[in-house]
C-alpha atoms as a PDB file:
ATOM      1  CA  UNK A   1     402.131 103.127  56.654  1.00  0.00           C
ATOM      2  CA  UNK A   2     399.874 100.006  56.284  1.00  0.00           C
ATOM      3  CA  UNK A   3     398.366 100.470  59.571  1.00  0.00           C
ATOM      4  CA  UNK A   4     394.245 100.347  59.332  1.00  0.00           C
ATOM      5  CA  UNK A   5     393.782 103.769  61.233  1.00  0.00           C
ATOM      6  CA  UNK A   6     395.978 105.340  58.801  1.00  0.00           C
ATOM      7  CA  UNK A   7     393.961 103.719  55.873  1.00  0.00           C
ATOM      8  CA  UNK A   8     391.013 104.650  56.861  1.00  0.00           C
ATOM      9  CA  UNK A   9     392.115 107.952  57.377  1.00  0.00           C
ATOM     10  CA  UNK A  10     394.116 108.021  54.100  1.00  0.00           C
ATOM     11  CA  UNK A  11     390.657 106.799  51.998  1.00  0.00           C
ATOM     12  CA  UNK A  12     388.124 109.602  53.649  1.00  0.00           C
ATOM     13  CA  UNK A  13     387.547 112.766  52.154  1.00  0.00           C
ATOM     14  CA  UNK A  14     384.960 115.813  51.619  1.00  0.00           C
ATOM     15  CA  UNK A  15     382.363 114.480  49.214  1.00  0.00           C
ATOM     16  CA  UNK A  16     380.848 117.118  46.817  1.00  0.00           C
ATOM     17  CA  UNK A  17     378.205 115.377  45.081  1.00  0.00           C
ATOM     18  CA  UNK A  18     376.210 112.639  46.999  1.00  0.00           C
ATOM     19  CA  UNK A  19     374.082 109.796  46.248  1.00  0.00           C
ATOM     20  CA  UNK A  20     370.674 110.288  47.152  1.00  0.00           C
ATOM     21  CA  UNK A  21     369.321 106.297  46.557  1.00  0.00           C
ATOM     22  CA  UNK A  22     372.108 105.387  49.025  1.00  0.00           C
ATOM     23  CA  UNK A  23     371.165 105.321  52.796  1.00  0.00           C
ATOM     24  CA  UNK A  24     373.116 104.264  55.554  1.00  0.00           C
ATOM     25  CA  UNK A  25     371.811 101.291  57.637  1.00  0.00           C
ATOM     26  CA  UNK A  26     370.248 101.307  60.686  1.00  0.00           C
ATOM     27  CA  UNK A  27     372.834  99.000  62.424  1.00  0.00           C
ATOM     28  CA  UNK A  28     375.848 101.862  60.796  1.00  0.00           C
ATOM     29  CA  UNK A  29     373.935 104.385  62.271  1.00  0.00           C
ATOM     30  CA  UNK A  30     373.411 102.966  65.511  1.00  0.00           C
ATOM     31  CA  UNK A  31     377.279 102.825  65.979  1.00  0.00           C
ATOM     32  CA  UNK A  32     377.671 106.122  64.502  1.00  0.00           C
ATOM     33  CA  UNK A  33     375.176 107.658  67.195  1.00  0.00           C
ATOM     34  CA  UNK A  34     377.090 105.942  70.343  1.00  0.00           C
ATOM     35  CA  UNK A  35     380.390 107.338  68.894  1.00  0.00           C
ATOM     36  CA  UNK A  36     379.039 110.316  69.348  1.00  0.00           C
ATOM     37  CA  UNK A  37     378.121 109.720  72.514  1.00  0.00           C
ATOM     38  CA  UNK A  38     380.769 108.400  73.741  1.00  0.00           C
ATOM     39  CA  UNK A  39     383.258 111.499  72.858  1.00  0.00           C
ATOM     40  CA  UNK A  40     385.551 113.242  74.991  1.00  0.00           C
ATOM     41  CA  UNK A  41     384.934 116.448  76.371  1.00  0.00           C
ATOM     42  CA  UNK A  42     386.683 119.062  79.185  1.00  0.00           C
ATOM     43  CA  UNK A  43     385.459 117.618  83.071  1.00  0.00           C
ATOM     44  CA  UNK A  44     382.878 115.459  81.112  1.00  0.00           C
ATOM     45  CA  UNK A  45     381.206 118.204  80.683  1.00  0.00           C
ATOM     46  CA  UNK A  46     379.012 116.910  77.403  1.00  0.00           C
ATOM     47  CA  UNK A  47     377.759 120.541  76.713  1.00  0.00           C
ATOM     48  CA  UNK A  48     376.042 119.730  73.539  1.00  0.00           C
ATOM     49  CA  UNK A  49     373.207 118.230  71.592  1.00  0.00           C
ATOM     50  CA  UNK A  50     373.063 116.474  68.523  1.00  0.00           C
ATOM     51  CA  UNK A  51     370.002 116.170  65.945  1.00  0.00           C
ATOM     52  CA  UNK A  52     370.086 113.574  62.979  1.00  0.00           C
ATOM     53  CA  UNK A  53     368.184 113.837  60.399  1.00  0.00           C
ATOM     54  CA  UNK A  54     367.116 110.731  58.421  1.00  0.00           C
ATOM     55  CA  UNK A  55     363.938 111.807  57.204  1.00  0.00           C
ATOM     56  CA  UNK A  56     362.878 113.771  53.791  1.00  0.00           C
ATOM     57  CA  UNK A  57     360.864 115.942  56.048  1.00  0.00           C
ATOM     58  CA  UNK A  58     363.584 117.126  58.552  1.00  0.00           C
ATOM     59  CA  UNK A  59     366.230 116.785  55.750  1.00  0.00           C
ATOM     60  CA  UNK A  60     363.893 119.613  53.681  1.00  0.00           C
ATOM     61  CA  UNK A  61     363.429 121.401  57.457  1.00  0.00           C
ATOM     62  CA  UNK A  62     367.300 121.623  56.487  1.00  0.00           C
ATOM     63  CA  UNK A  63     367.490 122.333  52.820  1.00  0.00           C
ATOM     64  CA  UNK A  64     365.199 125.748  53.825  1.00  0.00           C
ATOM     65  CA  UNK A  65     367.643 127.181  56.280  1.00  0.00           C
ATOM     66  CA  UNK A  66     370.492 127.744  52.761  1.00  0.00           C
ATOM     67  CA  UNK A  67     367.871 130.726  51.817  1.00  0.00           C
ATOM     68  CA  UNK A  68     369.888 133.268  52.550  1.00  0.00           C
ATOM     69  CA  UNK A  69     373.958 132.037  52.409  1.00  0.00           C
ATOM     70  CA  UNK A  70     376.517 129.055  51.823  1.00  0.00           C
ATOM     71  CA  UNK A  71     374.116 127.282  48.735  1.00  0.00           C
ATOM     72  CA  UNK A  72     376.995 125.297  47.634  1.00  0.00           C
ATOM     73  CA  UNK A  73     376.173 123.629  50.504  1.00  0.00           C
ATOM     74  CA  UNK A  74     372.419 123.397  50.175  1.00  0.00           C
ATOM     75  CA  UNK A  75     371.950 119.981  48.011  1.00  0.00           C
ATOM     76  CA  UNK A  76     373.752 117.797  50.838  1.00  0.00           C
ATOM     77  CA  UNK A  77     370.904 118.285  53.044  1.00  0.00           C
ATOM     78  CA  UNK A  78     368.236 116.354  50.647  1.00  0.00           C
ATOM     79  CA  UNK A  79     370.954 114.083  48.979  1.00  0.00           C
ATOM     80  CA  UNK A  80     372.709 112.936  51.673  1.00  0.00           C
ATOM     81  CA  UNK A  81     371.795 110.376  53.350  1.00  0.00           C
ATOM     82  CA  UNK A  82     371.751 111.467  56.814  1.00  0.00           C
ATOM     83  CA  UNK A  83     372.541 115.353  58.663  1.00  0.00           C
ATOM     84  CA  UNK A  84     373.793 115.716  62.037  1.00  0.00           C
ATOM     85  CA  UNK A  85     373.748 118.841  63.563  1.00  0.00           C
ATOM     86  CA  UNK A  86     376.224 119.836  66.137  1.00  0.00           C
ATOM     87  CA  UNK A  87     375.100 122.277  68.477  1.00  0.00           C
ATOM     88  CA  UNK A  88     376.396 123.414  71.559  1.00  0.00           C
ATOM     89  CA  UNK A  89     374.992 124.974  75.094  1.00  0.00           C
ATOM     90  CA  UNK A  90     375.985 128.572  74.723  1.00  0.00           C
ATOM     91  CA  UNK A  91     375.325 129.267  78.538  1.00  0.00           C
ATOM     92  CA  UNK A  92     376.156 125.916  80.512  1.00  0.00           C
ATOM     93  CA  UNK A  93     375.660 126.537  83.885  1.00  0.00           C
ATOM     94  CA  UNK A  94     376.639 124.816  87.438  1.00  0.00           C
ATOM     95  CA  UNK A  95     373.099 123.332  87.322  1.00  0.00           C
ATOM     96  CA  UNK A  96     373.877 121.530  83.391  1.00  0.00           C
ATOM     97  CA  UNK A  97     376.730 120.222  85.025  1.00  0.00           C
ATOM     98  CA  UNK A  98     375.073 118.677  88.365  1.00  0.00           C
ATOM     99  CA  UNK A  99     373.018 116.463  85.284  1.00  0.00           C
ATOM    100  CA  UNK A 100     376.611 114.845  84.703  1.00  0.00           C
ATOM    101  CA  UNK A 101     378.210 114.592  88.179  1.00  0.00           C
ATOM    102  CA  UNK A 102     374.581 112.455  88.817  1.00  0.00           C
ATOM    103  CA  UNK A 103     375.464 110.276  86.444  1.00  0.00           C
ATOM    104  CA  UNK A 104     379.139 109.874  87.229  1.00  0.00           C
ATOM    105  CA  UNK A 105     377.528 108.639  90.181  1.00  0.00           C
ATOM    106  CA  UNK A 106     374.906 106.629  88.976  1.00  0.00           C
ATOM    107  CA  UNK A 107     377.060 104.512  86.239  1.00  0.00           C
ATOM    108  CA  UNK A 108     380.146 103.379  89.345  1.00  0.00           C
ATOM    109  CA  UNK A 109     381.929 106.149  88.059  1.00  0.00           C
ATOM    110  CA  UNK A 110     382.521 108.632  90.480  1.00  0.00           C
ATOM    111  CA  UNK A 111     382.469 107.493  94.276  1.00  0.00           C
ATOM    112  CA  UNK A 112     379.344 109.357  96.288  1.00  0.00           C
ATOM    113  CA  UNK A 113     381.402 110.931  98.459  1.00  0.00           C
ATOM    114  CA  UNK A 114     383.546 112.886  95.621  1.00  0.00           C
ATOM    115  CA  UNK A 115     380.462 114.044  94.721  1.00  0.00           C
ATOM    116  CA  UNK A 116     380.609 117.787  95.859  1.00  0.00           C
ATOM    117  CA  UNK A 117     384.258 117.851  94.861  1.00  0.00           C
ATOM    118  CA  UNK A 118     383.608 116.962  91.550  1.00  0.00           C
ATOM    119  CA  UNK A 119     380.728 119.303  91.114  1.00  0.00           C
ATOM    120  CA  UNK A 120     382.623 122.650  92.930  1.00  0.00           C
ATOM    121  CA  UNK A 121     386.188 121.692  92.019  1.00  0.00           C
ATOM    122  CA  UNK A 122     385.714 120.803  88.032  1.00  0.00           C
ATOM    123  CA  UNK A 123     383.259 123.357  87.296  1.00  0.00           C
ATOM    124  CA  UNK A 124     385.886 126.273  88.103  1.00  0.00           C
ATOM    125  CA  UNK A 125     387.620 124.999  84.722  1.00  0.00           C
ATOM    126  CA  UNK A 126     384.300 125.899  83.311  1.00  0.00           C
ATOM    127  CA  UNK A 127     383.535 128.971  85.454  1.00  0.00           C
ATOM    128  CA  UNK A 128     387.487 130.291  84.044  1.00  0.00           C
ATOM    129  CA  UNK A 129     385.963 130.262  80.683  1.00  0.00           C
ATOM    130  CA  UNK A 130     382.047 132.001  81.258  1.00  0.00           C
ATOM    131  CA  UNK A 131     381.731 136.125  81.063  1.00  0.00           C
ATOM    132  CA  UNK A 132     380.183 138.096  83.376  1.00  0.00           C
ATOM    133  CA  UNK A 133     377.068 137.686  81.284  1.00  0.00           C
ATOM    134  CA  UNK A 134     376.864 133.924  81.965  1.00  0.00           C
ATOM    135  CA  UNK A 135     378.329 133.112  78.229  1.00  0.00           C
ATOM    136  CA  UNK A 136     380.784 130.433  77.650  1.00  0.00           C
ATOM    137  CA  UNK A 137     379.732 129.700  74.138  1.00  0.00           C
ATOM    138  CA  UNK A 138     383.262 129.390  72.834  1.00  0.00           C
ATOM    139  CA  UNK A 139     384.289 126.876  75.432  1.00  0.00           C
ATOM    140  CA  UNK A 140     381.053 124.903  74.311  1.00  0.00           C
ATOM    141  CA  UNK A 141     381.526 125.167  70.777  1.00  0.00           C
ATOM    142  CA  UNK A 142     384.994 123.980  71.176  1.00  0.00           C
ATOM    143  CA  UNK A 143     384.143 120.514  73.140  1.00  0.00           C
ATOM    144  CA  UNK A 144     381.627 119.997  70.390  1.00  0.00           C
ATOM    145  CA  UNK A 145     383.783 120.003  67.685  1.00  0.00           C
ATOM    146  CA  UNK A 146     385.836 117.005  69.733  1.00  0.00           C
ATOM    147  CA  UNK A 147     382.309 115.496  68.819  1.00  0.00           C
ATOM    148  CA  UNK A 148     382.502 116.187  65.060  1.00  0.00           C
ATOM    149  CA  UNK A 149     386.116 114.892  64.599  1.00  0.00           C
ATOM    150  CA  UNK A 150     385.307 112.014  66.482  1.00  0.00           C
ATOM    151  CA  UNK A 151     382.501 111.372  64.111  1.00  0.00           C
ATOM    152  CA  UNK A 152     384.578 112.058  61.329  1.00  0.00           C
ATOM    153  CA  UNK A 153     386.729 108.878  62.120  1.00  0.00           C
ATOM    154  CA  UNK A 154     384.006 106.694  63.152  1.00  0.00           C
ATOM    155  CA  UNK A 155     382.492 106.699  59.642  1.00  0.00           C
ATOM    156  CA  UNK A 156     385.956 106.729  58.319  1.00  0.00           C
ATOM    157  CA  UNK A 157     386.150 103.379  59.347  1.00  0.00           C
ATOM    158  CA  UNK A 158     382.712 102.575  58.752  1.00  0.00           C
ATOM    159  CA  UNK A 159     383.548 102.934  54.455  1.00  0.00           C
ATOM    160  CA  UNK A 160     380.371 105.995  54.924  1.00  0.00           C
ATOM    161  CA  UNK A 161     381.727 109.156  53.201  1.00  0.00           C
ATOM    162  CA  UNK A 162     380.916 112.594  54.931  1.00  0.00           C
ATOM    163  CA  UNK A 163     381.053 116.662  54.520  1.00  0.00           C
ATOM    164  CA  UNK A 164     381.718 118.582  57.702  1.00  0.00           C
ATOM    165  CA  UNK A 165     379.975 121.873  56.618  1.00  0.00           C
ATOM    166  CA  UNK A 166     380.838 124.981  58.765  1.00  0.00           C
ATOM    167  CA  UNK A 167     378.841 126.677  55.675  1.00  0.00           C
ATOM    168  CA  UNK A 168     375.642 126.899  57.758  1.00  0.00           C
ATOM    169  CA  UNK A 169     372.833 129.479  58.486  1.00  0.00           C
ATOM    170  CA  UNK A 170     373.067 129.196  62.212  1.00  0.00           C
ATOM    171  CA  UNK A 171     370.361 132.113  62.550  1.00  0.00           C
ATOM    172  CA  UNK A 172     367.896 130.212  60.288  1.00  0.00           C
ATOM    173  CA  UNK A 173     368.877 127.087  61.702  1.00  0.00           C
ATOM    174  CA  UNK A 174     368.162 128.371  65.138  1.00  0.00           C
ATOM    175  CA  UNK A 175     364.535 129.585  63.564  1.00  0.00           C
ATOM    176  CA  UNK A 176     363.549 126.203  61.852  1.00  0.00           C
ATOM    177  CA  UNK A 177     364.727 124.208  64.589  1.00  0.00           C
ATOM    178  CA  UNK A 178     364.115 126.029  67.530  1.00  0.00           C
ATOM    179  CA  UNK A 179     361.914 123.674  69.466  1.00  0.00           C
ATOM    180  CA  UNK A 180     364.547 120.882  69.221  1.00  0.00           C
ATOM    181  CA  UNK A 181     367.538 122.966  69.870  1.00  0.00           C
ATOM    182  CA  UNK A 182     366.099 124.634  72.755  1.00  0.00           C
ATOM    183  CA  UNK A 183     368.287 127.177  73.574  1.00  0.00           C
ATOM    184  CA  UNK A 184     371.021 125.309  72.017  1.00  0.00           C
ATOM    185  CA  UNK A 185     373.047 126.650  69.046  1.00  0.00           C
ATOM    186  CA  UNK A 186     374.418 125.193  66.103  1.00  0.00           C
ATOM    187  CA  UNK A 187     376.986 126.817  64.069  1.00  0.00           C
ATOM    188  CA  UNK A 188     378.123 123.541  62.087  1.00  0.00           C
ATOM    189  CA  UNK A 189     377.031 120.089  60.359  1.00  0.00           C
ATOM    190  CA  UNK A 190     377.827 117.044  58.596  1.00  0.00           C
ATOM    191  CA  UNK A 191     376.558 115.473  55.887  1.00  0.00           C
ATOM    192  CA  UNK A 192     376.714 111.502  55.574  1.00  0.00           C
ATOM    193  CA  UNK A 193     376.062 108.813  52.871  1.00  0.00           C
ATOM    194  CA  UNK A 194     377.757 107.938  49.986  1.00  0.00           C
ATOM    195  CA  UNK A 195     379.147 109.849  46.416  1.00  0.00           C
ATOM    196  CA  UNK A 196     377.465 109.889  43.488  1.00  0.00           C
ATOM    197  CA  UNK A 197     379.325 108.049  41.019  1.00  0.00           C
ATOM    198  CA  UNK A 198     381.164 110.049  38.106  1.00  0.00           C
ATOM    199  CA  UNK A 199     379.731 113.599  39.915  1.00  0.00           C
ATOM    200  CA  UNK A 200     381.755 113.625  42.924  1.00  0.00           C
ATOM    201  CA  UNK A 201     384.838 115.496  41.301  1.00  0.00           C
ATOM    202  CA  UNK A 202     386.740 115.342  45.380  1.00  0.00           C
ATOM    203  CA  UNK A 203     386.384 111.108  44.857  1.00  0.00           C
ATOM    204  CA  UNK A 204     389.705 109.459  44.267  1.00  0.00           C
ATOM    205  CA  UNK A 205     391.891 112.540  44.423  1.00  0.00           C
ATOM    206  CA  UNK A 206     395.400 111.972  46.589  1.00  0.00           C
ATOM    207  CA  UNK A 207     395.688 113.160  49.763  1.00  0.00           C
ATOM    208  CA  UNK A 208     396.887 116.907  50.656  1.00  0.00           C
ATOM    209  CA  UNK A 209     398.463 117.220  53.727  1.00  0.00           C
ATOM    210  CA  UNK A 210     401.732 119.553  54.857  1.00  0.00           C
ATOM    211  CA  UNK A 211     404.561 117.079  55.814  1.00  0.00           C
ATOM    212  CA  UNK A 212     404.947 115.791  59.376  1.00  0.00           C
ATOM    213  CA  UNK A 213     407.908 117.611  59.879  1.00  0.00           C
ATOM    214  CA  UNK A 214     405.810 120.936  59.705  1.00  0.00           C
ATOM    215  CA  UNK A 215     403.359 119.854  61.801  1.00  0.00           C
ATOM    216  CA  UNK A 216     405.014 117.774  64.360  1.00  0.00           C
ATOM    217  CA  UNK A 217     407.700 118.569  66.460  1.00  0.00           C
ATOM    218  CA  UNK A 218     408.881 115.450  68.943  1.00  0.00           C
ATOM    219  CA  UNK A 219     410.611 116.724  71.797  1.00  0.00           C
END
């Protein structure tokens, strides 16, 4: 299929080696960051925060939290050229969600008067999904990885070349960055920049995927 979607899709991969004298531009990263905004999520509900990390300082801040597990991972966070961290609102309560009915308001979105019904009505879906204990972690965690595929595209079509890396510390993560997470967790990241010619042994190889016909069924 020659459509561009599908070549874009075709052509990205999980780099293994990447090129630390490469950075992505500010104008890349500027759509990159309102892609991420912009993603979908269950009533809206945009339980999640997202820290990029451009500088050698806050990429080392990163580089620290391998210490204990997943150092195969470990070199992306200095040679990339940018980290984002995904992280999610473990406990996202009636009050998180007022924040977004406001500004379904605020933005033409929403009419005033559907305000309460949006607020009561939607946040049931989210209320199904939160334990006694106020946890709903695995709800969160789940919209945010809507985030991280989104991303995964955008800089698909960008030509920027990426490693989603589940391989994370989040306990040390949730030590070193604990004043910008605030509460928040982050159990996954992604690497971004561009391979290191001749060392980046995942470059070039065809793509592995099962056939449609096991994937897909078209009723």
């Amino acid at each position: 299929m020659s459509h561009p979607i599908i070549a874009d899709l075709n052509k990205r991969y999980t780099v293994k080696k990447y090129d630390s004298s490469k950075r992505i531009s500010a104008a890349d990263m500027d759509v990159v960051k309102q892609a991420i905004r912009l993603t979908a999520s269950s009533i809206n509900s945009q339980p999640w925060k997202f820290i990029v990390l451009e500088t050698d300082v806050a990429k080392q801040r990163f580089h620290e939290t391998f210490t204990n597990m997943h150092q195969f991972n470990q070199p992306h966070a200095t040679e990339a050229s940018h980290v984002i961290l995904f992280a999610h609102n473990p406990k996202f309560t009636k009050d998180d969600y007022r924040k977004v009915v406001d500004v379904e308001v605020s933005s033409g979105h929403l009419p005033a008067d559907m305000y309460d019904n949006m607020l009561n009505g939607a946040f049931g879906f989210a209320e199904q999904n939160t334990d006694d204990s106020g946890f709903n972690g695995h709800w969160t965690k789940a919209q945010t990885y809507i985030a991280i595929g989104n991303t995964l595209h955008t800089l698909a079509r960008l030509g920027i070349a990426s490693t989603s890396m589940e391989g994370v510390d989040p306990s040390l993560i949730g030590e070193i960055f604990k004043e910008e997470l605030d509460g928040y967790v982050c159990e996954f990241a992604l690497a971004m920049g561009y391979h290191k010619e001749g060392e980046d042994y995942n470059f070039g190889l065809p793509k592995s995927r099962l056939p449609e016909q096991d994937v897909i069924t078209v009723l």
